[in-house]
C-alpha atoms as a PDB file:
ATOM      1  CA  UNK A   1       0.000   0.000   0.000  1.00  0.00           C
ATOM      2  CA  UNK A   2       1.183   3.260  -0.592  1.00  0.00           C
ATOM      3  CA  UNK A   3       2.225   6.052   2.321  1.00  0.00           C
ATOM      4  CA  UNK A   4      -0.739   8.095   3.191  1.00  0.00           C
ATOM      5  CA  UNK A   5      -0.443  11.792   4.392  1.00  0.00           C
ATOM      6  CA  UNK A   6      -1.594  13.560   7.406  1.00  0.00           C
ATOM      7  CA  UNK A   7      -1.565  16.838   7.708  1.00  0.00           C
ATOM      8  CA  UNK A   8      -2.463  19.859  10.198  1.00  0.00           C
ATOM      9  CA  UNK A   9      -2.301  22.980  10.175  1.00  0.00           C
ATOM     10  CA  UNK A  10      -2.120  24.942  13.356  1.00  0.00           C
ATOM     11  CA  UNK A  11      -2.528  28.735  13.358  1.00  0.00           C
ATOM     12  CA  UNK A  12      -2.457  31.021  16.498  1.00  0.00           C
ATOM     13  CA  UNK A  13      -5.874  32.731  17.579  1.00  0.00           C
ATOM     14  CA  UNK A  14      -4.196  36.163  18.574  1.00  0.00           C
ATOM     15  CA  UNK A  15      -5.342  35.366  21.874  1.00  0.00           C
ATOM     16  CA  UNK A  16      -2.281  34.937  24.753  1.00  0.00           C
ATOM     17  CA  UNK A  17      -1.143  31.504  23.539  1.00  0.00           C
ATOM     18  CA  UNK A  18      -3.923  29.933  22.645  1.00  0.00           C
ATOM     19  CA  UNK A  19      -3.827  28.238  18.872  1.00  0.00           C
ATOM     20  CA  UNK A  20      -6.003  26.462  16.969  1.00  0.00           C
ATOM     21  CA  UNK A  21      -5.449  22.988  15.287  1.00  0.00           C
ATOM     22  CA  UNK A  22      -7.603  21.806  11.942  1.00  0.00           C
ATOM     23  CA  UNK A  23      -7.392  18.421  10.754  1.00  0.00           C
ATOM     24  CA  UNK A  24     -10.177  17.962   7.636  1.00  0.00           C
ATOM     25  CA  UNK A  25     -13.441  19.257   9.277  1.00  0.00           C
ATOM     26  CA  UNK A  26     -12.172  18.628  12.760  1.00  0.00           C
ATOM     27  CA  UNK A  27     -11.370  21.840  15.027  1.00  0.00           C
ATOM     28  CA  UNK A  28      -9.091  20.957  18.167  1.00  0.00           C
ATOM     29  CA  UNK A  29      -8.068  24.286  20.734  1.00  0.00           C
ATOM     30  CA  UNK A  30      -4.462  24.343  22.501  1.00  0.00           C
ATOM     31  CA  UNK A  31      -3.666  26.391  25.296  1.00  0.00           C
ATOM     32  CA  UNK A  32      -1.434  26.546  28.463  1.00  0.00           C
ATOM     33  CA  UNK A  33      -1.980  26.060  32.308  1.00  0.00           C
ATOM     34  CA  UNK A  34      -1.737  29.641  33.889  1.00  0.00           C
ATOM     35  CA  UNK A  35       1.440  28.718  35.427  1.00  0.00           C
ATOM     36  CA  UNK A  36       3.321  28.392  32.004  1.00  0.00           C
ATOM     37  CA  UNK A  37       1.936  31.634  30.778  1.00  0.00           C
ATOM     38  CA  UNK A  38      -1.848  30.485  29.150  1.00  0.00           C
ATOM     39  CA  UNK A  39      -5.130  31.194  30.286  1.00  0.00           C
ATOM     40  CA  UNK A  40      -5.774  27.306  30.715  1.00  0.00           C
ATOM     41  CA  UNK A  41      -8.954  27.319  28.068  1.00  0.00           C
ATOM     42  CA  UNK A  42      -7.992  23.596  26.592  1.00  0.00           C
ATOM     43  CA  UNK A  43      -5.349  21.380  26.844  1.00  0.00           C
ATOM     44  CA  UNK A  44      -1.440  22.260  25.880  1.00  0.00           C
ATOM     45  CA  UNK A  45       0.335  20.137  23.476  1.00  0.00           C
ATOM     46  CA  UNK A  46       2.053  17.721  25.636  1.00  0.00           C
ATOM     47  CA  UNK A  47      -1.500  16.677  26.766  1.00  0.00           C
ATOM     48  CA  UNK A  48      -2.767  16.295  23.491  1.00  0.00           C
ATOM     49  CA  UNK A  49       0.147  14.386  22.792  1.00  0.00           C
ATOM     50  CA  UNK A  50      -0.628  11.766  25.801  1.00  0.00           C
ATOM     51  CA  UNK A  51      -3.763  11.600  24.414  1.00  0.00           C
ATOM     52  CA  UNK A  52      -3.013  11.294  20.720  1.00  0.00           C
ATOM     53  CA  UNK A  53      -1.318   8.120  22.587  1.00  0.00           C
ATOM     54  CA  UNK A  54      -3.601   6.400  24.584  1.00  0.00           C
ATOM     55  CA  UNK A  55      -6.304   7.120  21.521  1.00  0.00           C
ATOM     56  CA  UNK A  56      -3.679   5.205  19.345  1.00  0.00           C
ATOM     57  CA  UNK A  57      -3.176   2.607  21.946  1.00  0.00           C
ATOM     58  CA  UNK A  58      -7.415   2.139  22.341  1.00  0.00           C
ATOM     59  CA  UNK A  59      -8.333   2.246  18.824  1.00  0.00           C
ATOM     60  CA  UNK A  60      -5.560  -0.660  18.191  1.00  0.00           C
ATOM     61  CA  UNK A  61      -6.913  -2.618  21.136  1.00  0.00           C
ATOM     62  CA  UNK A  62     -10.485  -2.744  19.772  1.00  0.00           C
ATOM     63  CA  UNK A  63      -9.342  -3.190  16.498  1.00  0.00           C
ATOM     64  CA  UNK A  64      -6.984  -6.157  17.050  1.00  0.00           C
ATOM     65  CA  UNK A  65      -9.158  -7.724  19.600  1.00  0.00           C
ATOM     66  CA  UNK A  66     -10.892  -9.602  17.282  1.00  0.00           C
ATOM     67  CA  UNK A  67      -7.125 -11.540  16.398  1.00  0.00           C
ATOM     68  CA  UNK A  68      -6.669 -11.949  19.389  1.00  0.00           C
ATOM     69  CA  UNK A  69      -9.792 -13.756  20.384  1.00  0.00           C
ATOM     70  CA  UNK A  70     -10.436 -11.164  22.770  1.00  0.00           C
ATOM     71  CA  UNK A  71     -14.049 -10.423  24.090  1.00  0.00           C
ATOM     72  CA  UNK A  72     -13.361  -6.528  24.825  1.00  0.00           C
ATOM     73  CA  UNK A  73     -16.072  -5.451  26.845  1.00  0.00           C
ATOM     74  CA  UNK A  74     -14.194  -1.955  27.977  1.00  0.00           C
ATOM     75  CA  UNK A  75     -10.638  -0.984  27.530  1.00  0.00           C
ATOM     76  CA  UNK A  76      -8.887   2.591  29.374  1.00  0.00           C
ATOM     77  CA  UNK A  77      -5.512   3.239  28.483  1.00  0.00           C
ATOM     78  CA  UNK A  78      -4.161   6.045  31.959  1.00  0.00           C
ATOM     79  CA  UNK A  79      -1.262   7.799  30.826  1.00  0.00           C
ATOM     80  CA  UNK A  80       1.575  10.655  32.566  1.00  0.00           C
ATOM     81  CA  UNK A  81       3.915  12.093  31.520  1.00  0.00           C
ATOM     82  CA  UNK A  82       7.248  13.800  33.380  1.00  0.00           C
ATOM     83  CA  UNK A  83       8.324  17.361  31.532  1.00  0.00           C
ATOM     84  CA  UNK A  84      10.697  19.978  32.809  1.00  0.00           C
ATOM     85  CA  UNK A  85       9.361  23.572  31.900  1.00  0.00           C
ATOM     86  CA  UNK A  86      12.519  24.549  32.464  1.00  0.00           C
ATOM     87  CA  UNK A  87      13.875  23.072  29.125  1.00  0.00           C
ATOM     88  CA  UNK A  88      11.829  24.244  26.567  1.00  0.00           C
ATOM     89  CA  UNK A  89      11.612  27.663  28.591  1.00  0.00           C
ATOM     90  CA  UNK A  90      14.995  27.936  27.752  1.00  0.00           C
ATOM     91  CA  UNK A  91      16.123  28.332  31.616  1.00  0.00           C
ATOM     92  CA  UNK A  92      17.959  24.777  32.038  1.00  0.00           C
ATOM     93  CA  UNK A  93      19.796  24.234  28.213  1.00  0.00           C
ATOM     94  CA  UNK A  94      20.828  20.487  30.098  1.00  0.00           C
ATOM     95  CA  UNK A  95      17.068  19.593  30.985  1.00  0.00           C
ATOM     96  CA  UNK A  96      15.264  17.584  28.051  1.00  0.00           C
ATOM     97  CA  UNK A  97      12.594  19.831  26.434  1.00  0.00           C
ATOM     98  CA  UNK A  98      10.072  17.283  26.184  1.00  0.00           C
ATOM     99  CA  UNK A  99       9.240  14.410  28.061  1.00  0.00           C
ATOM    100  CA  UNK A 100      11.556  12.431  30.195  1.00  0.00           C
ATOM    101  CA  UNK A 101       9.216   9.448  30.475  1.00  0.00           C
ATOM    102  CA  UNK A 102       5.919   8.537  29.432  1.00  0.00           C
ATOM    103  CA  UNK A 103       4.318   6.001  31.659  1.00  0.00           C
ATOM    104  CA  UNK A 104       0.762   4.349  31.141  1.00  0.00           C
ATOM    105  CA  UNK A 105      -1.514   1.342  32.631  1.00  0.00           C
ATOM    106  CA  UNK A 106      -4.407  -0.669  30.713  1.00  0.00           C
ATOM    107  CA  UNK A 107      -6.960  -1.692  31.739  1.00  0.00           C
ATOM    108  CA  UNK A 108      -8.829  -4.452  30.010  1.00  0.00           C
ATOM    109  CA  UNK A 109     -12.586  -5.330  31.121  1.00  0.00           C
ATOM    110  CA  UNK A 110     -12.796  -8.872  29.354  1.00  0.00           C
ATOM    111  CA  UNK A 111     -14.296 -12.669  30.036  1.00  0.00           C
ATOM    112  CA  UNK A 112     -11.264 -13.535  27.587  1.00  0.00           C
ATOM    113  CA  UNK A 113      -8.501 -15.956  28.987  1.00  0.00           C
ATOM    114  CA  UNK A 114      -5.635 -13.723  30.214  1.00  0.00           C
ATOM    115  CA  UNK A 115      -3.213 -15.102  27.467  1.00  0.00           C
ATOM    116  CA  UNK A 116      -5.533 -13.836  24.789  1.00  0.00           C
ATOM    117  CA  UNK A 117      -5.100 -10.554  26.647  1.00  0.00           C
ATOM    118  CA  UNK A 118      -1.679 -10.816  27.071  1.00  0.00           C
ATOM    119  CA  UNK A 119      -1.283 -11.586  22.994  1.00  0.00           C
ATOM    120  CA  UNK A 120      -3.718  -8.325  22.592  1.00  0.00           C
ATOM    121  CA  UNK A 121      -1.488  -5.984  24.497  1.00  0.00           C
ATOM    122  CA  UNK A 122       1.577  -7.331  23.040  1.00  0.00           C
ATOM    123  CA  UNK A 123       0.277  -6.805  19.425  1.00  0.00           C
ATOM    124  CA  UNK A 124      -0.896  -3.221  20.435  1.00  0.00           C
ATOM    125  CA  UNK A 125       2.859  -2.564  21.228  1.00  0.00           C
ATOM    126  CA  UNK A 126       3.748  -3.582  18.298  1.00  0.00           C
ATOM    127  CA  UNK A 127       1.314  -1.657  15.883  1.00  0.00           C
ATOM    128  CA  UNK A 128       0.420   1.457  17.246  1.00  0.00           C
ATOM    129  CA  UNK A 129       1.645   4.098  15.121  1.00  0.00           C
ATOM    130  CA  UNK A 130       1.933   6.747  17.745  1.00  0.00           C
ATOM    131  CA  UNK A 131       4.009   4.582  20.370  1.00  0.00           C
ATOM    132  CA  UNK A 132       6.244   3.601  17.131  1.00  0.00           C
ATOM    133  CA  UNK A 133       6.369   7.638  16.560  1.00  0.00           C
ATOM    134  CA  UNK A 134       7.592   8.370  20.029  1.00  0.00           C
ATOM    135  CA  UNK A 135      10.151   5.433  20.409  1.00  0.00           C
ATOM    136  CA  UNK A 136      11.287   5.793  16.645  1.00  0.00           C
ATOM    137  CA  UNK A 137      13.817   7.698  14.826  1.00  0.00           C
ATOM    138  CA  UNK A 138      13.802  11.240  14.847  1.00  0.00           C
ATOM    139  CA  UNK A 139      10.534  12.413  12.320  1.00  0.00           C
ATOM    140  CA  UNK A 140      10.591  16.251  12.751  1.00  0.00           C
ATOM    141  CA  UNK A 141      12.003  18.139   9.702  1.00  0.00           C
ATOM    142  CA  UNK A 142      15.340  20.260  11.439  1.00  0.00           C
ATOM    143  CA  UNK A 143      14.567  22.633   8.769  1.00  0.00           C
ATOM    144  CA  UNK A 144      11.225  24.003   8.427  1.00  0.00           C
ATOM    145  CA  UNK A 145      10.049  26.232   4.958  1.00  0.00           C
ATOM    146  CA  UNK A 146       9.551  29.684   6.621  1.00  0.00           C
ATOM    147  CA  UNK A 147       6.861  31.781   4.914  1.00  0.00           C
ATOM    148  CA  UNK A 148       6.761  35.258   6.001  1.00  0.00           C
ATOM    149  CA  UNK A 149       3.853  37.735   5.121  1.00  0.00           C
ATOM    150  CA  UNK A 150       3.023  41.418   5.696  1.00  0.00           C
ATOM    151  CA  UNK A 151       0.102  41.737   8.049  1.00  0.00           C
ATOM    152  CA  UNK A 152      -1.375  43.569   5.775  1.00  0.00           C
ATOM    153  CA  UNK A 153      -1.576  40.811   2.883  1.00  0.00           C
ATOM    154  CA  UNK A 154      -2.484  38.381   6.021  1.00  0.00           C
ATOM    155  CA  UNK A 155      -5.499  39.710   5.962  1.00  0.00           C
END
């Protein structure tokens, strides 16, 4: 099969540091806690991030249950994160400016044996594109195209 493309586009509201995400007819807000300088009006990056995960990690669990012989009745994926402001803040250039660790717990309401389970879980480590993201080589282009425009013509 051929690569398919994803794309966002993410454009600030003019409002503190609030921005707004669109993905095909979907609308998604990002903001910052007050302590890191946001009004705390939606969720910041990192969050959506965690989330981006555990959707990844749910979707492949209901998905692949079927394979596995698995009887998913209900499945939660918790997840945390540990991030130093002080990195990307630009105050500590030694501390990491993203996560240090990402941690996260299923929880599987089933009838299914517990090796079935155990198969599921494996096979959702092993698929899920945003888990392969994270722990995979480095996907971010170092070099971003820079358009610049005159307010005026922004208009």
């Amino acid at each position: 099969m051929a690569n398919v493309t994803f794309s966002s586009t993410v454009s600030w509201t003019g409002h503190g540091l609030d921005c707004l995400a669109k993905v095909r007819d979907f609308v998604v807000h990002m903001d910052e806690p007050k302590e890191l300088g946001g009004t705390d009006q939606a969720m910041n990056p990192v969050e959506l991030l965690l989330s981006a995960l555990g959707g990844c990690q749910t979707i492949c669990a209901v998905a692949f249950a079927p394979l596995c012989k698995v009887n998913l009745v209900d499945f939660r994926s918790e997840l945390e994160g540990d991030l130093d402001p002080d990195g990307f803040q630009g105050k500590n250039p030694h501390v990491r400016k993203g996560f240090q660790q990402i941690r996260y717990k299923w929880t599987f309401v089933t009838d299914s044996p517990r090796e079935n389970v155990e198969k599921l879980a494996k096979l959702i480590e092993e698929r899920c594109p945003v888990s392969d993201t994270l722990k995979g080589v480095a996907v971010v282009n170092a070099a971003p195209a820079i358009h610049i425009t005159s307010p005026a013509l922004a208009r």
